[in-house]
N, C-alpha and C. Protein backbone atom coordinates (compact mmCIF):
# COMPACT_ATOMS: atom_id res chain seq x y z
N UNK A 1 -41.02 -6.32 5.19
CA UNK A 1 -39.96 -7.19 4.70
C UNK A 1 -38.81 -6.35 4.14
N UNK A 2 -37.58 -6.38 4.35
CA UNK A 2 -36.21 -5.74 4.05
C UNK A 2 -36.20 -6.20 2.58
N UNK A 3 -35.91 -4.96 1.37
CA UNK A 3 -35.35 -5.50 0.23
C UNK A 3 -34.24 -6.26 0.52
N UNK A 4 -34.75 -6.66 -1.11
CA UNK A 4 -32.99 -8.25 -0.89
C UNK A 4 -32.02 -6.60 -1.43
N UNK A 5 -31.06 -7.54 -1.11
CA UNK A 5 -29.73 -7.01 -1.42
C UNK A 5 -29.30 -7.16 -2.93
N UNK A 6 -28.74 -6.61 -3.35
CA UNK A 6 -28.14 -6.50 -4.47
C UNK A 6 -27.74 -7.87 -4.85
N UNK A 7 -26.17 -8.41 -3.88
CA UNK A 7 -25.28 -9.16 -3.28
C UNK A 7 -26.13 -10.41 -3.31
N UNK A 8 -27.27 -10.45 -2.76
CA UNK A 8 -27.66 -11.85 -2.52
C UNK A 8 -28.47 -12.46 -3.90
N UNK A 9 -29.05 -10.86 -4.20
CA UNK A 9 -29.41 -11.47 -5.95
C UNK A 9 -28.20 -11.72 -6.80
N UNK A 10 -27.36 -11.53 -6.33
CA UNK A 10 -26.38 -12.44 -7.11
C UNK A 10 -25.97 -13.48 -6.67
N UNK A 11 -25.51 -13.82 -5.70
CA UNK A 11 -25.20 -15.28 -4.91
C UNK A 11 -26.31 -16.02 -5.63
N UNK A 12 -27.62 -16.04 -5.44
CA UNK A 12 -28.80 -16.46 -5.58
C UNK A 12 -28.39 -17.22 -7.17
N UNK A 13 -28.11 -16.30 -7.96
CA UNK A 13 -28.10 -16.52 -9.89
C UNK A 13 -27.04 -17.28 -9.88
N UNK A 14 -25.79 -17.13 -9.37
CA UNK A 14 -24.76 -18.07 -9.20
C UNK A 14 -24.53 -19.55 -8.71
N UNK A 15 -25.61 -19.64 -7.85
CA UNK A 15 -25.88 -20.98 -7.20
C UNK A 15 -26.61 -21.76 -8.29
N UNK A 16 -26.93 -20.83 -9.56
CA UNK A 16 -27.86 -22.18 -10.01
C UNK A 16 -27.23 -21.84 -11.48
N UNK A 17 -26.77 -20.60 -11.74
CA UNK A 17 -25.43 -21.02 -13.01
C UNK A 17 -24.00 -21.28 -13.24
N UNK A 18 -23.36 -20.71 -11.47
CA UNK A 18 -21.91 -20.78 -11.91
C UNK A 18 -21.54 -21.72 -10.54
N UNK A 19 -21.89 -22.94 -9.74
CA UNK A 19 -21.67 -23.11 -8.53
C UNK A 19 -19.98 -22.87 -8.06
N UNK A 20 -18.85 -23.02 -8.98
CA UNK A 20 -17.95 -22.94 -8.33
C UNK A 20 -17.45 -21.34 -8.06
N UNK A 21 -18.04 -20.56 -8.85
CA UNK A 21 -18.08 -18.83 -8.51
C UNK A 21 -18.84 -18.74 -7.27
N UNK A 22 -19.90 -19.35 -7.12
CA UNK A 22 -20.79 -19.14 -6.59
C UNK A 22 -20.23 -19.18 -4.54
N UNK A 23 -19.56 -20.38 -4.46
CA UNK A 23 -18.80 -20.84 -3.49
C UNK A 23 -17.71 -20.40 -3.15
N UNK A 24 -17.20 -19.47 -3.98
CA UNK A 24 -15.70 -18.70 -4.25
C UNK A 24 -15.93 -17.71 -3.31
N UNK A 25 -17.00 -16.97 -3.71
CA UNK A 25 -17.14 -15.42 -3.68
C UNK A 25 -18.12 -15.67 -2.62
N UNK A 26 -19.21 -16.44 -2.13
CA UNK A 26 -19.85 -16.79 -0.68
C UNK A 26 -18.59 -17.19 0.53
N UNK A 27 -17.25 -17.89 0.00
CA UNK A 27 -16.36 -17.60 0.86
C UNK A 27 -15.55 -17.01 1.41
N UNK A 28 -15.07 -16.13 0.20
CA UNK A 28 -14.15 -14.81 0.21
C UNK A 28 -15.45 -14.10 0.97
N UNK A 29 -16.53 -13.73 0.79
CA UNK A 29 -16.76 -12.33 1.38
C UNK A 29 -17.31 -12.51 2.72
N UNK A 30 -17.70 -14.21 3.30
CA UNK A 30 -17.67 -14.40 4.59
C UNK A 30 -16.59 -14.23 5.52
N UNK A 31 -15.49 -14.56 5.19
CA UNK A 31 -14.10 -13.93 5.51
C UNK A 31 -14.22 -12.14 5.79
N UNK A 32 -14.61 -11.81 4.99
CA UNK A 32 -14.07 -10.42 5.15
C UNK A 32 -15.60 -9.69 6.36
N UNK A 33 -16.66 -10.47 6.11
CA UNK A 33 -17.52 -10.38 6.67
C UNK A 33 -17.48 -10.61 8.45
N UNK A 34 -16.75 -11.95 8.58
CA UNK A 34 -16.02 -12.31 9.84
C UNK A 34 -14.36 -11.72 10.78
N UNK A 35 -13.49 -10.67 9.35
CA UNK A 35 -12.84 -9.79 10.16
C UNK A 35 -13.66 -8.85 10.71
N UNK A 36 -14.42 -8.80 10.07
CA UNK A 36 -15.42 -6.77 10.40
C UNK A 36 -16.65 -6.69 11.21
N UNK A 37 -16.65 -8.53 12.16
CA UNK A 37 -17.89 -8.75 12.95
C UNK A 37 -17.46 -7.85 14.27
N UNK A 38 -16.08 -7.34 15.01
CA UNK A 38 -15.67 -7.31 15.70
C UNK A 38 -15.77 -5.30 15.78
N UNK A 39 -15.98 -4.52 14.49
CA UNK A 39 -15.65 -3.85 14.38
C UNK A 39 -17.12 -3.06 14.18
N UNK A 40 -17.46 -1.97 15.45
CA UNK A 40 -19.12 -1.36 15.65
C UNK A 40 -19.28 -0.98 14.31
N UNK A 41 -20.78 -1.01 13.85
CA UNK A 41 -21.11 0.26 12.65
C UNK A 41 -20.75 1.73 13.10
N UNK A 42 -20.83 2.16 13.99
CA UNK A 42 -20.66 3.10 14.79
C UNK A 42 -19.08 3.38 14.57
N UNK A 43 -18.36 2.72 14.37
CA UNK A 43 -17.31 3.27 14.38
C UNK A 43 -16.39 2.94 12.66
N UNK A 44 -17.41 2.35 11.87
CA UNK A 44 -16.52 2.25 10.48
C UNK A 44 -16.66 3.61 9.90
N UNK A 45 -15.85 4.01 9.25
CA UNK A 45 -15.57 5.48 8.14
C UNK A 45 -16.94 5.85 7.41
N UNK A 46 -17.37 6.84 7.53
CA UNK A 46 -18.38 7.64 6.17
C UNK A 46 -17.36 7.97 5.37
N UNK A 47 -17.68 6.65 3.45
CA UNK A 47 -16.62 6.83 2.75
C UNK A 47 -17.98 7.76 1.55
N UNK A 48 -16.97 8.94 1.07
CA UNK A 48 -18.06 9.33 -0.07
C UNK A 48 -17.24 8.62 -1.19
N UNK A 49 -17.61 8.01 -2.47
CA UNK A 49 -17.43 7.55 -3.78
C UNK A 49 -17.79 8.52 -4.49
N UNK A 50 -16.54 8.91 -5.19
CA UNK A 50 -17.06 10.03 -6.28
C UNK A 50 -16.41 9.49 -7.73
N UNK A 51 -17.51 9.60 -8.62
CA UNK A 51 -17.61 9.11 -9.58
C UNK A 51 -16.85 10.53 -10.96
N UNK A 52 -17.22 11.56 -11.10
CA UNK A 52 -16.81 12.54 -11.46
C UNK A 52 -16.88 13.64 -10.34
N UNK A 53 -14.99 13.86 -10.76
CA UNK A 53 -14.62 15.05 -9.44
C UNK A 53 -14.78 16.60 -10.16
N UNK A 54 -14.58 16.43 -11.60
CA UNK A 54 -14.95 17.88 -11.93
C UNK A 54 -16.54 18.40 -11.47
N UNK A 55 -17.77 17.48 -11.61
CA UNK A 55 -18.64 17.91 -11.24
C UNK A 55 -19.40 16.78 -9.84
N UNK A 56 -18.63 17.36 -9.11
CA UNK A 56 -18.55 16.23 -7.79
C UNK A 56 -20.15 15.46 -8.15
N UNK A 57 -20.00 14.35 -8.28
CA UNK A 57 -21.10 13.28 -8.83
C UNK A 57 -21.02 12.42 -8.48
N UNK A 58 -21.74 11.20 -8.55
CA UNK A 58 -21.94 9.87 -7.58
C UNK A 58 -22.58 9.17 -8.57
N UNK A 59 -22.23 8.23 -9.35
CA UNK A 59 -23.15 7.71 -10.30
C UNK A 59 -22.62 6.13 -10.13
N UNK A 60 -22.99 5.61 -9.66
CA UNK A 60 -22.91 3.93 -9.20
C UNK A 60 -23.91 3.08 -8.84
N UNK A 61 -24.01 2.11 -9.10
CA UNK A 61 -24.63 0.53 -8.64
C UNK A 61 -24.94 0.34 -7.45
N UNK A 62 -26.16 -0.03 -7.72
CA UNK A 62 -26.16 -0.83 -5.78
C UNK A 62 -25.53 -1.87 -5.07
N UNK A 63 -25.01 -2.24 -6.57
CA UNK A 63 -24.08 -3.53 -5.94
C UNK A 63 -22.48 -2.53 -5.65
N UNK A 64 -22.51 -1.71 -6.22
CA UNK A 64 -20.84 -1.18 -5.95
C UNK A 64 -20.94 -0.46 -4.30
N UNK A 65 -22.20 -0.13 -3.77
CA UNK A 65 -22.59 0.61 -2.76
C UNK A 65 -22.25 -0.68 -1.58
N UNK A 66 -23.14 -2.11 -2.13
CA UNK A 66 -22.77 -2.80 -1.16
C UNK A 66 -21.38 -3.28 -0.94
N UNK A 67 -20.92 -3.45 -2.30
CA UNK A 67 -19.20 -3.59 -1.79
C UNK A 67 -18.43 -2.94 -0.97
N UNK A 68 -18.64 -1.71 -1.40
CA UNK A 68 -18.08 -0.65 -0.05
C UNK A 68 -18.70 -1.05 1.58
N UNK A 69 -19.74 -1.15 1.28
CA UNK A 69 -20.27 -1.28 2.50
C UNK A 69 -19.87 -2.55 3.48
N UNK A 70 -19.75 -3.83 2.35
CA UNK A 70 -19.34 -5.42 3.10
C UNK A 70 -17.51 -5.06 2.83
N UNK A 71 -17.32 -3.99 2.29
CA UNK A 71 -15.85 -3.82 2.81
C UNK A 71 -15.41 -2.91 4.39
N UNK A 72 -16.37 -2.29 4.81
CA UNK A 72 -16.14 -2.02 6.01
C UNK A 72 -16.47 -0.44 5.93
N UNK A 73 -16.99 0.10 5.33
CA UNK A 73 -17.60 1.90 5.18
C UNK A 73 -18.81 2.00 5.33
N UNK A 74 -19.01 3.06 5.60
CA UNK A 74 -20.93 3.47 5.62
C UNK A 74 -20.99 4.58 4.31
N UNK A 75 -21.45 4.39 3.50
CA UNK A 75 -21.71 4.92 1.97
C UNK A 75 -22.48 6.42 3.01
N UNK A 76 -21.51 7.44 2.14
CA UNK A 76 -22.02 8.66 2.32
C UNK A 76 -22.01 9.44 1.13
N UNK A 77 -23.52 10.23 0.88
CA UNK A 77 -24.29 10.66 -0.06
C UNK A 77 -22.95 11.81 -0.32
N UNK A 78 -23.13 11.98 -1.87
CA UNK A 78 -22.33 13.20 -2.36
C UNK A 78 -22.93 14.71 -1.68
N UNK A 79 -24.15 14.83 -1.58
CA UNK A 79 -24.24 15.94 -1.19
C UNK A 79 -23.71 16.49 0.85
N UNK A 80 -23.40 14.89 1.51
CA UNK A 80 -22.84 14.91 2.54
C UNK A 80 -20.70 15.14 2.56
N UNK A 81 -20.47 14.99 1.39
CA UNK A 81 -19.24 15.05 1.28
C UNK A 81 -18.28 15.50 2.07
N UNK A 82 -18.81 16.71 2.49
CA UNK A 82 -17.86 17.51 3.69
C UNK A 82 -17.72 16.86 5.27
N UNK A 83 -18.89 15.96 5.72
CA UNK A 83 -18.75 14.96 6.84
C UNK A 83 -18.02 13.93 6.47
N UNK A 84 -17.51 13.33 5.27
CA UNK A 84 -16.50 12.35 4.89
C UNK A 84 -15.37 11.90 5.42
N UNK A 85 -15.03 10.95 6.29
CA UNK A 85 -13.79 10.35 6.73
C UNK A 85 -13.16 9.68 5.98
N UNK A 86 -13.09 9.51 4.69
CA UNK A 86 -13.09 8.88 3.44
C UNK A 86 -12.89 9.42 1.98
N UNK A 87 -12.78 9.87 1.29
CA UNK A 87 -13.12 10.22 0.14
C UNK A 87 -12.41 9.25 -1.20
N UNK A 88 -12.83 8.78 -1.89
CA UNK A 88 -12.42 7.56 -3.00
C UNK A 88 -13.36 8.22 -4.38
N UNK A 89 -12.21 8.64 -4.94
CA UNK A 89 -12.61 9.40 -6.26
C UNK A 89 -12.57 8.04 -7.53
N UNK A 90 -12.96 8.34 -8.53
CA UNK A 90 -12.36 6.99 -9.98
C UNK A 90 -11.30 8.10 -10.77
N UNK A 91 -10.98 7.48 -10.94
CA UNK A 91 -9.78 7.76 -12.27
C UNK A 91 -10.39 7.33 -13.55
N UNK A 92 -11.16 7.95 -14.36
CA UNK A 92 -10.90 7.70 -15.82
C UNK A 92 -9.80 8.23 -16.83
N UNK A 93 -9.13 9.19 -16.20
CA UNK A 93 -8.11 10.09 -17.11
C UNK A 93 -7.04 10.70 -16.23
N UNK A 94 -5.87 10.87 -17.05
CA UNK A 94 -5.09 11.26 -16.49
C UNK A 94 -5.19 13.42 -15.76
N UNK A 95 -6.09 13.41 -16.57
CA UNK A 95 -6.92 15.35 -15.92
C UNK A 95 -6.67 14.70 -14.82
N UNK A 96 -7.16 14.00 -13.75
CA UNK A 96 -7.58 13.64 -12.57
C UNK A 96 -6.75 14.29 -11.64
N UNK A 97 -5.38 14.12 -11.68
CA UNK A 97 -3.80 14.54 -11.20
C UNK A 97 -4.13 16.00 -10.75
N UNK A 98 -4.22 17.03 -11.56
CA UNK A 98 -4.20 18.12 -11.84
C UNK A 98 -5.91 18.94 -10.99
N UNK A 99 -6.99 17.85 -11.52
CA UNK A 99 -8.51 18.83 -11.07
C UNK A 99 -8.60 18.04 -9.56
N UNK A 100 -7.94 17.24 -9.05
CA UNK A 100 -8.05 16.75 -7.96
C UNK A 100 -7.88 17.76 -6.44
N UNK A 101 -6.32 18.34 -6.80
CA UNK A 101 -6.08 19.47 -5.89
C UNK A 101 -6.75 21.19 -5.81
N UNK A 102 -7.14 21.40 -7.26
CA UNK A 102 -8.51 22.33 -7.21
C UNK A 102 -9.52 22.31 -6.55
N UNK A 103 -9.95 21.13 -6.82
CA UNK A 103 -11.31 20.79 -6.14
C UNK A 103 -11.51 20.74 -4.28
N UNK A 104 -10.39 20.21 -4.35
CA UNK A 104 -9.72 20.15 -2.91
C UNK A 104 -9.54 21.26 -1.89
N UNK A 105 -9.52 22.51 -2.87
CA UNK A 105 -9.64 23.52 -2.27
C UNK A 105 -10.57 24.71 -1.84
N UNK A 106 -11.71 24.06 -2.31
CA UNK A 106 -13.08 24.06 -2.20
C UNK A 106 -13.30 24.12 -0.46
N UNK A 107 -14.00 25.51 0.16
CA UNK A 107 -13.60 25.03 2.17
C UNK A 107 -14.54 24.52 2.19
N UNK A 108 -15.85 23.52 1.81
CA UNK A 108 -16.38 22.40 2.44
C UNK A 108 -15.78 21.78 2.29
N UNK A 109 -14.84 20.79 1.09
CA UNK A 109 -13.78 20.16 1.12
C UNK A 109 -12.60 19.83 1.88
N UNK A 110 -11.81 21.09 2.01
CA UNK A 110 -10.64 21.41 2.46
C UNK A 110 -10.94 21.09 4.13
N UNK A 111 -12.25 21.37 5.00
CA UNK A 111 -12.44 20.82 6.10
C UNK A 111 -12.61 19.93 6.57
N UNK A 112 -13.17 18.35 5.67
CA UNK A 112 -13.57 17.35 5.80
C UNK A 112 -12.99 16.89 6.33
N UNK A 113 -13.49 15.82 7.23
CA UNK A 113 -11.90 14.66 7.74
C UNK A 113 -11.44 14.08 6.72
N UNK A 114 -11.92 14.04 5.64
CA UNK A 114 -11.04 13.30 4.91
C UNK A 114 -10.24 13.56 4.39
N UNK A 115 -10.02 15.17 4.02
CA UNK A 115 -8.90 15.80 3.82
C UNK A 115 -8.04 16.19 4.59
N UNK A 116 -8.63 17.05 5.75
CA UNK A 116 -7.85 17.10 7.09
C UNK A 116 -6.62 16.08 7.60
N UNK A 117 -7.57 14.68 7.52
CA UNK A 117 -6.45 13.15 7.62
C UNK A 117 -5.85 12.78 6.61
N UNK A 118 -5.82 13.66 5.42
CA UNK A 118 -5.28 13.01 4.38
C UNK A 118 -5.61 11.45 3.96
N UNK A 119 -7.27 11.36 3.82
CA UNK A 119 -7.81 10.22 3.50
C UNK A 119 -8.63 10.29 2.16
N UNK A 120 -7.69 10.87 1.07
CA UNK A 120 -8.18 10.67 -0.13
C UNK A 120 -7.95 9.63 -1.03
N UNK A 121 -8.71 9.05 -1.64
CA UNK A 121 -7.86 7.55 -2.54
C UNK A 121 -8.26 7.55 -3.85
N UNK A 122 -7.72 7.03 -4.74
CA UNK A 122 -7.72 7.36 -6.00
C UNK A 122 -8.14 5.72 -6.75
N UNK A 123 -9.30 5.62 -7.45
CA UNK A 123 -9.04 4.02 -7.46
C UNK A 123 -9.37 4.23 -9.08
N UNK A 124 -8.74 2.86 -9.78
CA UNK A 124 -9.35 2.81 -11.31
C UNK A 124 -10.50 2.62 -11.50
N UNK A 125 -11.29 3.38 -13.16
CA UNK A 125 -12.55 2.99 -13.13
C UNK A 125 -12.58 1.58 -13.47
N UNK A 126 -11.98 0.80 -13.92
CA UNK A 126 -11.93 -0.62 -14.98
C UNK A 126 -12.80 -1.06 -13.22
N UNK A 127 -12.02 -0.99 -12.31
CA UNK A 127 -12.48 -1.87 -11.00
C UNK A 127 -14.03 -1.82 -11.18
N UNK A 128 -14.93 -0.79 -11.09
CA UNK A 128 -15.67 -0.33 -10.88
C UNK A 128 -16.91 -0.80 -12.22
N UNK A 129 -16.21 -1.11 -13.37
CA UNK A 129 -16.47 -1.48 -14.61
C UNK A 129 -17.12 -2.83 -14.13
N UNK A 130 -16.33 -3.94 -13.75
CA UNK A 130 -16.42 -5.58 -13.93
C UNK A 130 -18.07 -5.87 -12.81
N UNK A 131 -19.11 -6.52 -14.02
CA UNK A 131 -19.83 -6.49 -12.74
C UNK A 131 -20.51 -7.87 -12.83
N UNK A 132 -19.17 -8.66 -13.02
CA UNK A 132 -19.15 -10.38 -12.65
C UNK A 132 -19.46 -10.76 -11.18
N UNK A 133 -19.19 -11.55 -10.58
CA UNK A 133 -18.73 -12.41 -9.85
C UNK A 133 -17.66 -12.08 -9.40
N UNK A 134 -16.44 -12.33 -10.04
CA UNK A 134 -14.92 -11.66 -9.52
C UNK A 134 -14.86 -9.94 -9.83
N UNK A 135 -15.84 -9.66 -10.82
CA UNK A 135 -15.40 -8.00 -10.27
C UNK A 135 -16.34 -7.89 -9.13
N UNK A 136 -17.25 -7.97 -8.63
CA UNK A 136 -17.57 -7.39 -7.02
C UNK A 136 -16.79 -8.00 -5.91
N UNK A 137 -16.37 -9.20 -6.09
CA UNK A 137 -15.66 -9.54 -5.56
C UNK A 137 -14.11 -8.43 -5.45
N UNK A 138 -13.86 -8.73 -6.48
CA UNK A 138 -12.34 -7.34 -6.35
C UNK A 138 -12.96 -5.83 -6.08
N UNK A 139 -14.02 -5.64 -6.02
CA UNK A 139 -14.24 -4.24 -5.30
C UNK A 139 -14.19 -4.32 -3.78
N UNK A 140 -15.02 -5.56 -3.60
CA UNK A 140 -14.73 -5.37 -1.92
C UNK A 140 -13.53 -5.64 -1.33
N UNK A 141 -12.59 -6.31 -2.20
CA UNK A 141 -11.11 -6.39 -1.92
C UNK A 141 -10.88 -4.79 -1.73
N UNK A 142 -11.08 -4.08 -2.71
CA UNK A 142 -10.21 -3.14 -2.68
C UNK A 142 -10.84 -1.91 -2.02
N UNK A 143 -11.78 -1.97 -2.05
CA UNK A 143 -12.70 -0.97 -0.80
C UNK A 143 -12.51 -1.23 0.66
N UNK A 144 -11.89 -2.76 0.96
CA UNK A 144 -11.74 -3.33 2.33
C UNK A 144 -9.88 -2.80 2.37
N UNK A 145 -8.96 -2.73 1.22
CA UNK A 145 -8.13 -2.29 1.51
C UNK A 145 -7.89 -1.02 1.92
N UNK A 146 -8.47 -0.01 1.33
CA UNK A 146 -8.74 1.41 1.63
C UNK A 146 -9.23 1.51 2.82
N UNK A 147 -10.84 1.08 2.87
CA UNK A 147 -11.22 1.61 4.26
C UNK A 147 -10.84 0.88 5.28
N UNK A 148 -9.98 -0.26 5.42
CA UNK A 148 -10.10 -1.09 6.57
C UNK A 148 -8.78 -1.89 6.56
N UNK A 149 -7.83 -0.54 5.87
CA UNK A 149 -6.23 -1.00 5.83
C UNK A 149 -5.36 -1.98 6.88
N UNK A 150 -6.04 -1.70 8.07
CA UNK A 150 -5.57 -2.80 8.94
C UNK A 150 -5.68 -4.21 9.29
N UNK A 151 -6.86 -4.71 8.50
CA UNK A 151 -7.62 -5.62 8.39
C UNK A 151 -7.13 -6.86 7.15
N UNK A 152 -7.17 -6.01 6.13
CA UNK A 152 -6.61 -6.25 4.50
C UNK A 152 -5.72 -5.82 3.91
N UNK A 153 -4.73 -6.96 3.29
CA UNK A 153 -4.24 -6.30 2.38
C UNK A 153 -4.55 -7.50 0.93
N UNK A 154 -4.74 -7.52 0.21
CA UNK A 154 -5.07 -8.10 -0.68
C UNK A 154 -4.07 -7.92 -2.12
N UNK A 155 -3.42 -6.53 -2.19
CA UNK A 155 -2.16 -6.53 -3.24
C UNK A 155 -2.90 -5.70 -4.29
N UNK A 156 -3.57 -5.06 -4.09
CA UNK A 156 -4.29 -4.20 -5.09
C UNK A 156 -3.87 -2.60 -4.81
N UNK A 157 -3.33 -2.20 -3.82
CA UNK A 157 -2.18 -1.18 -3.77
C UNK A 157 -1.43 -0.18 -4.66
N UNK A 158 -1.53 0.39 -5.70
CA UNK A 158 -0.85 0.88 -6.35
C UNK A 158 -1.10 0.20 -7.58
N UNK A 159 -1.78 -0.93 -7.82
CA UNK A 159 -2.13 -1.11 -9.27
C UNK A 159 -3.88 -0.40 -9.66
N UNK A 160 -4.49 -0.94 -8.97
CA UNK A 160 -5.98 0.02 -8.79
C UNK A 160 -6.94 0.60 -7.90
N UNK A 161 -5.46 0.86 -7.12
CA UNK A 161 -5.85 2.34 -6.03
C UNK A 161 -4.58 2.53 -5.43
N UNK A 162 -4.87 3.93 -5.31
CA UNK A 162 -3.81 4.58 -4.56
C UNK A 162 -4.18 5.59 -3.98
N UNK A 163 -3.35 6.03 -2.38
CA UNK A 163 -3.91 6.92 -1.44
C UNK A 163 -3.07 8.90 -2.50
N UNK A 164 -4.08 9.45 -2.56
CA UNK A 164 -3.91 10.54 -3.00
C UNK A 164 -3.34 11.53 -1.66
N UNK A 165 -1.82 11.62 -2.06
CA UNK A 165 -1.13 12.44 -0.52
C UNK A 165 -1.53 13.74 -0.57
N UNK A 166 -1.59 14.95 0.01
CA UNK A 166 -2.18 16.14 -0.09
C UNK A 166 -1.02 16.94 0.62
N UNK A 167 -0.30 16.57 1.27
CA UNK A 167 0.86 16.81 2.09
C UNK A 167 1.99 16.91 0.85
């Protein structure tokens, strides 16, 4: 038997405490579920999530894993980093600016596709914080904007994420 999902243990708690969340966020993410039916696993991005870039780290939720994932990425392990078509760091501090392009210069780094394509993104931690109903909901907004820019835009752009240029 497949563990449940994160995602559905929540739908599940919502249906019997919050029904109009509950119906919100079962519709929003069928939507986003029904742009990305069209689109192979085979061909969505290995995004790595890095949680602290000074000591490249990964410290997240299984529900933040599935957001990425029902946003259109295949979650790739920190220690895979350098196969990354993706890379989506958090911002807790403004250091970030400054240890971002260090780190960057790191040559497993510096080779990745995700640097190579200039596919680094910078998102707030607060996003990453909310772990309601509407905050997973606004993660997969904004993980579907990043990885699947053609698909989504939702307006979360420059308030809690932004593409880190390297150029």
């Amino acid at each position: 038997m497949e563990k449940e999902r994160e995602y559905q243990k929540l739908l599940q708690t919502l249906k019997v405490t919050d029904t109009p969340s509950f119906e919100r966020l079962e519709e929003e993410i069928d939507i986003v579920y029904h742009k990305l039916k069209f689109i192979s696993i085979e061909s969505r991005p290995r995004v790595t999530l890095v949680s602290n870039i000074r000591e490249l780290s990964q410290d997240f939720s299984a529900l933040t894993q599935e957001a990425l994932e029902i946003g259109g990425g295949i979650w790739q392990s920190i220690t895979d980093i350098r196969h990354a078509e993706k890379i989506i760091v958090v911002q807790r501090d403004e250091q970030l600016y400054s240890d971002l392009p260090v780190v960057l210069q790191d040559d497993a780094l510096a080779q990745s596709p995700a640097a190579v394509n200039n596919e680094i993104y910078v998102i707030q931690h607060e996003v990453l914080e909310d772990t309601s109903a509407n905050g997973f909901l606004k993660q997969v907004e904004v993980f579907a904007e990043i990885v699947q820019s053609k698909y989504f835009i939702y307006g979360h752009q420059g308030q809690d994420w932004v593409q880190f240029d390297l150029r």
